[in-house]
Protein backbone atom coordinates (compact mmCIF):
# COMPACT_ATOMS: atom_id res chain seq x y z
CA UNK A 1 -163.07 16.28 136.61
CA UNK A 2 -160.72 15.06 139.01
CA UNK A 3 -160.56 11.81 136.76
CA UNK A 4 -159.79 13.71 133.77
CA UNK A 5 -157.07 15.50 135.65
CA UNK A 6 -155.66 12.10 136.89
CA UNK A 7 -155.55 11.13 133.53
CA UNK A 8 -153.75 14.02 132.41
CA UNK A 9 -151.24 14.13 135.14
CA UNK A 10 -150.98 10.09 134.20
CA UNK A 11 -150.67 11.22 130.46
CA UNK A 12 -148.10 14.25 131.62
CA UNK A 13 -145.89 11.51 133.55
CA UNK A 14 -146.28 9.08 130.49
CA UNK A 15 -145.32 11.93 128.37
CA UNK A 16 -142.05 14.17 128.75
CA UNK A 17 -142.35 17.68 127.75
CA UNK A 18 -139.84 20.10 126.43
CA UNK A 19 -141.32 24.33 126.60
CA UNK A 20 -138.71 26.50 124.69
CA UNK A 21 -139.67 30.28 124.90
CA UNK A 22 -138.83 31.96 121.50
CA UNK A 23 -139.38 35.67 120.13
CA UNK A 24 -141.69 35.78 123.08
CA UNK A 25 -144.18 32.70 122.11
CA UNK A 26 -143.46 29.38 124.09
CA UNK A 27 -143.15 26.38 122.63
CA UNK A 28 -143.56 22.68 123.83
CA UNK A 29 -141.80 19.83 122.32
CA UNK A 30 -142.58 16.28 123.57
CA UNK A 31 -140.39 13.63 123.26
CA UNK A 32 -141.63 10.21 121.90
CA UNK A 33 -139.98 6.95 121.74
CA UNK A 34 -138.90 7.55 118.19
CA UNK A 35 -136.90 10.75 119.53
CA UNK A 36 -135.49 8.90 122.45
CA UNK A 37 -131.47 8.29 122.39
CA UNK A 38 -130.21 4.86 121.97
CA UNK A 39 -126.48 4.12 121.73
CA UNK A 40 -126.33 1.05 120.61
CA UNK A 41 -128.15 2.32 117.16
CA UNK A 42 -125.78 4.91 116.88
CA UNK A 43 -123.01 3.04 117.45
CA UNK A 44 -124.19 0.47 114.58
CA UNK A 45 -124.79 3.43 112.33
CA UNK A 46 -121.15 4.95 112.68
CA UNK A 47 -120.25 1.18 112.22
CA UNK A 48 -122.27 1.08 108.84
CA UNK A 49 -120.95 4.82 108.21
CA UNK A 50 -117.27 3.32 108.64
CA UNK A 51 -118.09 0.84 106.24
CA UNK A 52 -119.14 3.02 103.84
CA UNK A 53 -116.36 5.24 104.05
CA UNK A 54 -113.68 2.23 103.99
CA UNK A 55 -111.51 1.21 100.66
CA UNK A 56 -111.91 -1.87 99.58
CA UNK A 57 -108.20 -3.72 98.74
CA UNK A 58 -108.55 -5.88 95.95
CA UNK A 59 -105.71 -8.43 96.00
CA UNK A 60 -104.17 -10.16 92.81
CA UNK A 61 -105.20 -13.84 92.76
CA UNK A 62 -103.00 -16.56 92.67
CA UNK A 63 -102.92 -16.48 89.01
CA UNK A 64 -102.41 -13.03 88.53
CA UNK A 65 -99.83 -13.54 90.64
CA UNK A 66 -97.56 -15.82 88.77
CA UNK A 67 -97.45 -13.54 85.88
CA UNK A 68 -96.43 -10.11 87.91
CA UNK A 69 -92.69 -9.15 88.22
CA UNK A 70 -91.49 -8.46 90.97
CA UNK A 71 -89.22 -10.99 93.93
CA UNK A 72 -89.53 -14.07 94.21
CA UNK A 73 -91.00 -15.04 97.43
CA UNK A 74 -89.43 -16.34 100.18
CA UNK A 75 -89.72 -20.42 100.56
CA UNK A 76 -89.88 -21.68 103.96
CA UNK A 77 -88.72 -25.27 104.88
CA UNK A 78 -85.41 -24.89 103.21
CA UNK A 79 -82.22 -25.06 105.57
CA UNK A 80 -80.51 -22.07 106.62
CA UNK A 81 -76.95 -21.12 104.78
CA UNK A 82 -74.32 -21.88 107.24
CA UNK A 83 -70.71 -20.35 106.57
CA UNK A 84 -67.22 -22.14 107.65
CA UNK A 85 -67.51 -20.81 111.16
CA UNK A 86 -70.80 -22.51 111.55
CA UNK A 87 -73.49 -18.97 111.50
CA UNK A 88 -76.10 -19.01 109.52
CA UNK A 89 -75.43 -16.13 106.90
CA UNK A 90 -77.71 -13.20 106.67
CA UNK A 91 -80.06 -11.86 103.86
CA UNK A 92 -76.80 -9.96 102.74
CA UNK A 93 -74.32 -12.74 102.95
CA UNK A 94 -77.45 -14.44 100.71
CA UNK A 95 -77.07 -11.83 98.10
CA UNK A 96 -73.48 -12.20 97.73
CA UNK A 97 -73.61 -15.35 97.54
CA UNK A 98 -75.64 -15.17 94.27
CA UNK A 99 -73.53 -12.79 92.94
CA UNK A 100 -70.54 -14.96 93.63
CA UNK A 101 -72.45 -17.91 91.72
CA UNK A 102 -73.22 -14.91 88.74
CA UNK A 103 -69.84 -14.11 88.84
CA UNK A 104 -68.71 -17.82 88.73
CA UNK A 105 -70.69 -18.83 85.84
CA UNK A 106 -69.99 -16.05 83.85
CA UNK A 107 -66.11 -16.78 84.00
CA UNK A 108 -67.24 -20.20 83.34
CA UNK A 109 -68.96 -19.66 80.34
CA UNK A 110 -65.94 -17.24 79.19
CA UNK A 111 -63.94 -20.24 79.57
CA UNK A 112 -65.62 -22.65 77.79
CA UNK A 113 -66.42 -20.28 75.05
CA UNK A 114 -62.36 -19.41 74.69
CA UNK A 115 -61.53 -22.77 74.57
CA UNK A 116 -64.42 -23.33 71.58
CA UNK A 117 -62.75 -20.30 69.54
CA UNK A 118 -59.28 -21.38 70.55
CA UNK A 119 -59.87 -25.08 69.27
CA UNK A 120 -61.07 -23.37 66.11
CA UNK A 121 -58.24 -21.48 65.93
CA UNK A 122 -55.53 -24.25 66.00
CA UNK A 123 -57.46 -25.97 63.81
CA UNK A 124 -57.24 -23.69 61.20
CA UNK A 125 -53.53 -22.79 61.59
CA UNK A 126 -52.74 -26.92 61.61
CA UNK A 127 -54.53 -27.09 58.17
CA UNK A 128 -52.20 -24.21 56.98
CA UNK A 129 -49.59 -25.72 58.67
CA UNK A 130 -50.07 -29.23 57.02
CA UNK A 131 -50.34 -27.47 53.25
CA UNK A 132 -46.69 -25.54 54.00
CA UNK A 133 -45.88 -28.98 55.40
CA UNK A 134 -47.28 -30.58 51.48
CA UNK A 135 -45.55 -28.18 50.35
CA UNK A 136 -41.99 -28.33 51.74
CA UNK A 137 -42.32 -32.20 51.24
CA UNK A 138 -42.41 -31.05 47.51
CA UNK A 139 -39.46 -28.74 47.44
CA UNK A 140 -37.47 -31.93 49.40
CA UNK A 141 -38.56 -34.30 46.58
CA UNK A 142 -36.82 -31.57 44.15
CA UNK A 143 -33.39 -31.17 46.61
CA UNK A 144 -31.63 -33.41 43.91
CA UNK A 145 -31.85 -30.56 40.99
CA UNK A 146 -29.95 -28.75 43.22
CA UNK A 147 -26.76 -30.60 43.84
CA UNK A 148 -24.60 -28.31 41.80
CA UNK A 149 -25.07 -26.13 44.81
CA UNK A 150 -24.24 -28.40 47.38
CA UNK A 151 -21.21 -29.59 45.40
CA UNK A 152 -20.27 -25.69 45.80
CA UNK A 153 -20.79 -25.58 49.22
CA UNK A 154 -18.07 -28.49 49.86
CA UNK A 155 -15.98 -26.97 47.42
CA UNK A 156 -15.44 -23.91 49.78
CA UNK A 157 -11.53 -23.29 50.84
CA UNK A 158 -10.34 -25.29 53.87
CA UNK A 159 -7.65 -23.64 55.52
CA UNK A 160 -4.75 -25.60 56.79
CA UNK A 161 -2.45 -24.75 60.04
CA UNK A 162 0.96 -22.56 58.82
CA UNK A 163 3.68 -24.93 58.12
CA UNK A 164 6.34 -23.94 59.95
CA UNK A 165 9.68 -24.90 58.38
CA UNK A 166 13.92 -23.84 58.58
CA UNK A 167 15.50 -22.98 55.53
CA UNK A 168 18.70 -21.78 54.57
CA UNK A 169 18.93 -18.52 52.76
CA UNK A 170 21.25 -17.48 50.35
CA UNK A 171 20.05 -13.58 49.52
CA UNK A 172 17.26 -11.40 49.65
CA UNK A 173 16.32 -8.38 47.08
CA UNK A 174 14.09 -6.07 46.17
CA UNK A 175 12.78 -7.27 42.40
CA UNK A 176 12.82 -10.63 41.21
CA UNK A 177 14.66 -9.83 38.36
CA UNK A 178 17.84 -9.43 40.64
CA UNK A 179 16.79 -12.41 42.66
CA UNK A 180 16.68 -14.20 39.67
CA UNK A 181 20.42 -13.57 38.40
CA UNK A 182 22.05 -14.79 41.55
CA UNK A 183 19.46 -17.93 41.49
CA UNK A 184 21.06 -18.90 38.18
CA UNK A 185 24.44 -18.44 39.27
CA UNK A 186 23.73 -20.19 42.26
CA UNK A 187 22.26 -23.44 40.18
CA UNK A 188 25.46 -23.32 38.15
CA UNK A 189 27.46 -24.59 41.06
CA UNK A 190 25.13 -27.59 41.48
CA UNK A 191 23.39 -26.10 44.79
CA UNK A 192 19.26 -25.35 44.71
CA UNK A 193 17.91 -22.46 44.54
CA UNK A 194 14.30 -21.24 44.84
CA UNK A 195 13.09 -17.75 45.21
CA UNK A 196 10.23 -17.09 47.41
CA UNK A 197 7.91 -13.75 47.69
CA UNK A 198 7.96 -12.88 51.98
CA UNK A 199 6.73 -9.87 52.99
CA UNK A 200 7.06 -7.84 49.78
CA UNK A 201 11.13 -9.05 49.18
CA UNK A 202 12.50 -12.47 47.17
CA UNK A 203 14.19 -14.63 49.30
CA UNK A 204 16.94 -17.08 47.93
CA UNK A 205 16.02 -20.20 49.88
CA UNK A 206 19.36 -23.12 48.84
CA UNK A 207 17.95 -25.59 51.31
CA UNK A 208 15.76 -26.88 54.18
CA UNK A 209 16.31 -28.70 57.76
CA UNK A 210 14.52 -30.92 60.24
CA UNK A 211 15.25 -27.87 63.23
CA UNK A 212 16.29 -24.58 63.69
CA UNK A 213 19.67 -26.45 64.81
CA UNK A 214 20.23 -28.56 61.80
CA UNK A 215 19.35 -25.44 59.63
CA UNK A 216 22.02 -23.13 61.10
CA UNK A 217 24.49 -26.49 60.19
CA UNK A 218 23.21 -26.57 56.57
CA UNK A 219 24.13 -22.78 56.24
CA UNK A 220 27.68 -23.17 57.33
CA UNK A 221 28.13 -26.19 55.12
CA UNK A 222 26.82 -24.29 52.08
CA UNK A 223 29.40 -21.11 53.21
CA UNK A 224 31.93 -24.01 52.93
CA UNK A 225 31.18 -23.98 49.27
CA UNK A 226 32.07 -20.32 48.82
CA UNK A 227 28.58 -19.33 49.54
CA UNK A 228 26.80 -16.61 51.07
CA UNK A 229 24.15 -18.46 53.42
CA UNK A 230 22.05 -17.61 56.56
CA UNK A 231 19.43 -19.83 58.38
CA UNK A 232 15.69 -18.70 58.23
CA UNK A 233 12.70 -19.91 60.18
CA UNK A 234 9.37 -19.49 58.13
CA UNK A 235 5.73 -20.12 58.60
CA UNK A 236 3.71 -20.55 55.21
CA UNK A 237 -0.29 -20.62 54.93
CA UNK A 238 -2.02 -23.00 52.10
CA UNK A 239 -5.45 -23.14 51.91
CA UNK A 240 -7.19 -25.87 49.51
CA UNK A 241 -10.73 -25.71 47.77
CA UNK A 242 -12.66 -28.97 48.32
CA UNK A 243 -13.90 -31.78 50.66
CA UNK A 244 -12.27 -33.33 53.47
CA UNK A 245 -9.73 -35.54 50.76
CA UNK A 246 -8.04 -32.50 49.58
CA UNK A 247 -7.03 -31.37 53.31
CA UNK A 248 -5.84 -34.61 54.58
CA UNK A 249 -3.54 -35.11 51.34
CA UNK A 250 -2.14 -31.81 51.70
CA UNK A 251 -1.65 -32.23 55.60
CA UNK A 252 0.05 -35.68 54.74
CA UNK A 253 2.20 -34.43 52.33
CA UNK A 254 3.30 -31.76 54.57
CA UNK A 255 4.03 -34.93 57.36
CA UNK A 256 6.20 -36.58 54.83
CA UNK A 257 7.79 -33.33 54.17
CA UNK A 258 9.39 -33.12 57.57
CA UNK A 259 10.70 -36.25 57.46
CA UNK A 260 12.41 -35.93 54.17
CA UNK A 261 13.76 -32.38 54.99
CA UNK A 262 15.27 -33.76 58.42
CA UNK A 263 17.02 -37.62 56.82
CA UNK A 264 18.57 -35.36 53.93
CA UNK A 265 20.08 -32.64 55.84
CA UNK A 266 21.14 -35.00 58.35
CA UNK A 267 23.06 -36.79 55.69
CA UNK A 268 24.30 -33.92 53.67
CA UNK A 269 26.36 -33.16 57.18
CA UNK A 270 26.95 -36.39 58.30
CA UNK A 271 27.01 -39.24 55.38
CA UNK A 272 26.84 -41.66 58.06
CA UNK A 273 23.78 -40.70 60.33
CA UNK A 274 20.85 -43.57 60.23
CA UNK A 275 17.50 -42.29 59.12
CA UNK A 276 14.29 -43.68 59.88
CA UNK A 277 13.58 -45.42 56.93
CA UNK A 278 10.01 -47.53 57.85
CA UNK A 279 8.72 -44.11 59.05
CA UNK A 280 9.60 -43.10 55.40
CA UNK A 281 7.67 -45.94 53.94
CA UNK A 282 4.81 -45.56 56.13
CA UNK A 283 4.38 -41.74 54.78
CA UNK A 284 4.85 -42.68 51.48
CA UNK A 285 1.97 -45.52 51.80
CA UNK A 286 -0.65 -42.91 53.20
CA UNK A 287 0.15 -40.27 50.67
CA UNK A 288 -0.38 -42.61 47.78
CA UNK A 289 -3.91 -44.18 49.52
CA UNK A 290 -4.72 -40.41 50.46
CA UNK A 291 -4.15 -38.96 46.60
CA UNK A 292 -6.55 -41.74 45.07
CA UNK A 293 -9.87 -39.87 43.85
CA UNK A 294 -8.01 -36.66 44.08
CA UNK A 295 -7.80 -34.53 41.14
CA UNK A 296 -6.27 -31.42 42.30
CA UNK A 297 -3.47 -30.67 40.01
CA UNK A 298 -1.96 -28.52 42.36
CA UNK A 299 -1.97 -31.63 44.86
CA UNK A 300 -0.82 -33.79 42.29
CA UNK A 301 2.40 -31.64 41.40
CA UNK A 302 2.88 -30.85 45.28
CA UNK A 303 2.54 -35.11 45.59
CA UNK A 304 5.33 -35.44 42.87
CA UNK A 305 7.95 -33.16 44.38
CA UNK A 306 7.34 -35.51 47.58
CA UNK A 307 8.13 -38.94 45.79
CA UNK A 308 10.96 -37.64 43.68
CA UNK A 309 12.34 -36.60 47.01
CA UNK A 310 12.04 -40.06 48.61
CA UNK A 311 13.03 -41.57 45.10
CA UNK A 312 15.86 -39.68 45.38
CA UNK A 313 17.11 -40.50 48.94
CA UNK A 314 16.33 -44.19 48.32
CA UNK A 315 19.17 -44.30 45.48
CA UNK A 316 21.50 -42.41 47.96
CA UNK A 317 21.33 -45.63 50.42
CA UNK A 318 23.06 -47.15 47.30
CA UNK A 319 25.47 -44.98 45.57
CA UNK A 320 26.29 -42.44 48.61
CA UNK A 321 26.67 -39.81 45.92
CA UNK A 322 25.98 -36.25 47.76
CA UNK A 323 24.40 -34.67 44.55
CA UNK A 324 21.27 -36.77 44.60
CA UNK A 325 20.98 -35.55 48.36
CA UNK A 326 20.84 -31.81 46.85
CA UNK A 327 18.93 -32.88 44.29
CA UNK A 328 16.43 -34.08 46.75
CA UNK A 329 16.62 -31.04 48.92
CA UNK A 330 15.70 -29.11 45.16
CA UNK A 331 12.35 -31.21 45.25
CA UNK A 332 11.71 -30.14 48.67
CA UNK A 333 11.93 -26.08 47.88
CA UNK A 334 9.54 -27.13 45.05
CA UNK A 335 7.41 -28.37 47.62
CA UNK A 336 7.44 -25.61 49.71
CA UNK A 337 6.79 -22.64 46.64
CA UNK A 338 4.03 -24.90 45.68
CA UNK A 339 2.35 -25.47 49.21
CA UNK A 340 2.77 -21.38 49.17
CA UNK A 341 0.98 -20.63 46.04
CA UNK A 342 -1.87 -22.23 47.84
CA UNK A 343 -2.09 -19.79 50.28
């Protein structure tokens, strides 16, 4: 008995026991090595648990990788960007920096791509240019058909400076009929007279002078033939159609003029006074070279009155006969009247 109690009590100690009392009935529990706690497996169960529970991240591979958008990733190795002051620039400075280079390239390319048009461009308006150009050349080649009209351009009038000359007057009037009846009565006596048209009135002219002087001497010795006379200064316009020929003759002829008025009034009031005669000739040489190739007839009867007048005073070196003095002084008035009509 007592052995069978030992072994119970041995079997008790060997065995834990649990008695819970419920609704009124006990009851034992006994715990076994199975029920026994043991951290270490429940730690490596909540491990297994966590396991479980985790989400697996499945990464791209490489490949995948190369075909994804997204930023380019950052290669190391490569030297830092360094600015003037010697920092390296930041990830922003980095970004502007591209967007400088953008920026660059696009005004680049905006360049390039005017210049391209622009080089079309002035190609085009050079080919247009070079047809005008053709075409010009052509109308050149065809300037001689029109030479009537450059002929009229050099036949345009040529105005001449007013000849400014002193006269001797022996009336003015109203009409020319009036003027006319003393100019007859006037030639009767063997003095000229020409009536000229100044200012709306006809002007008796019986003679010209070198000066205002000589001409105020001419008019008293025309009162001394029982004359009414007065000295005049006058300025008279011509203008002549044609090239430069036509103007020089008329401006020579109005040089020669001068002389002629001034040698024959100076010997109509003194028979004795000198005149210039190689000044004369000189005149008369560049008149007569001057009128070749001219076929004005107004210059031609203007060039006559001029050498009758130095014909004239040439034969009065000989005889010393007054009259062919006045007669010379009537070629000169002709003179004048012409050179007006030109006007």
């Amino acid at each position: 008995m007592k052995s069978k109690g030992a072994c119970e009590m041995d079997k008790s100690k060997n065995q834990k026991g649990l008695t819970i009392k419920i609704n009124g009935q006990e009851k034992s529990f006994e715990e076994t090595k199975k029920d026994r706690f043991h951290p270490e497996s429940q730690v490596a169960a909540a491990s297994e648990k966590e396991k479980e529970e985790s989400f697996d991240w499945m990464l791209p591979d490489e490949a995948a990788t190369k075909g994804a958008i997204g930023p380019a990733p950052v290669k190391k190795g490569k030297a830092a960007i360094y600015s003037f002051g010697g920092k390296s620039k930041s990830k922003g400075q980095k970004d502007g920096t591209g967007v400088l280079k953008a920026f660059l390239i696009a005004i680049i390319c905006a360049i390039i791509l005017g210049t391209f048009l622009g080089f079309i461009i002035l190609k085009t308006i050079t080919s247009d240019d070079g047809t005008q150009a053709s075409g010009e050349n052509q109308n050149v080649a065809s300037a001689p058909a029109e030479k009537p009209a450059a002929t009229a351009e050099s036949n345009k009038n040529t105005s001449l400076s007013p000849l400014k000359v002193y006269l001797v007057q022996g009336g003015v009037f109203s009409t020319e009929s009036s003027a006319s009846k003393i100019q007859k009565s006037i030639k009767q006596k063997g003095v000229p007279a020409e009536i000229f048209k100044l200012d709306g009135r006809f002007y008796i002219f019986l003679g010209s002078a070198g000066s205002l002087q000589e001409s105020k001497e001419l008019a008293s010795y025309f009162q001394s033939n029982q004359l009414d006379a007065f000295w005049k200064e006058v300025s008279l316009s011509a203008a002549i159609k044609g090239d430069g020929k036509e103007s020089k003759l008329l401006s020579d002829m109005s040089a020669l003029y001068s002389t002629l008025a001034q040698s024959t009034s100076s010997l109509l009031l003194s028979p004795e006074t000198a005149i210039d005669e190689k000044r004369l000739e000189k005149q008369l040489k560049t008149v007569n070279e001057t009128a070749k190739g001219v076929s004005v007839k107004p210059l031609a009867a203007l060039k006559k009155n001029v050498s009758s007048a130095s014909e004239l005073l040439n034969k009065y070196q000989t005889s010393k006969d007054p009259r062919q003095l006045l007669q010379a002084q009537d070629q000169l008035l002709a003179f004048l009247k012409g050179y007006q009509s030109m006007g």
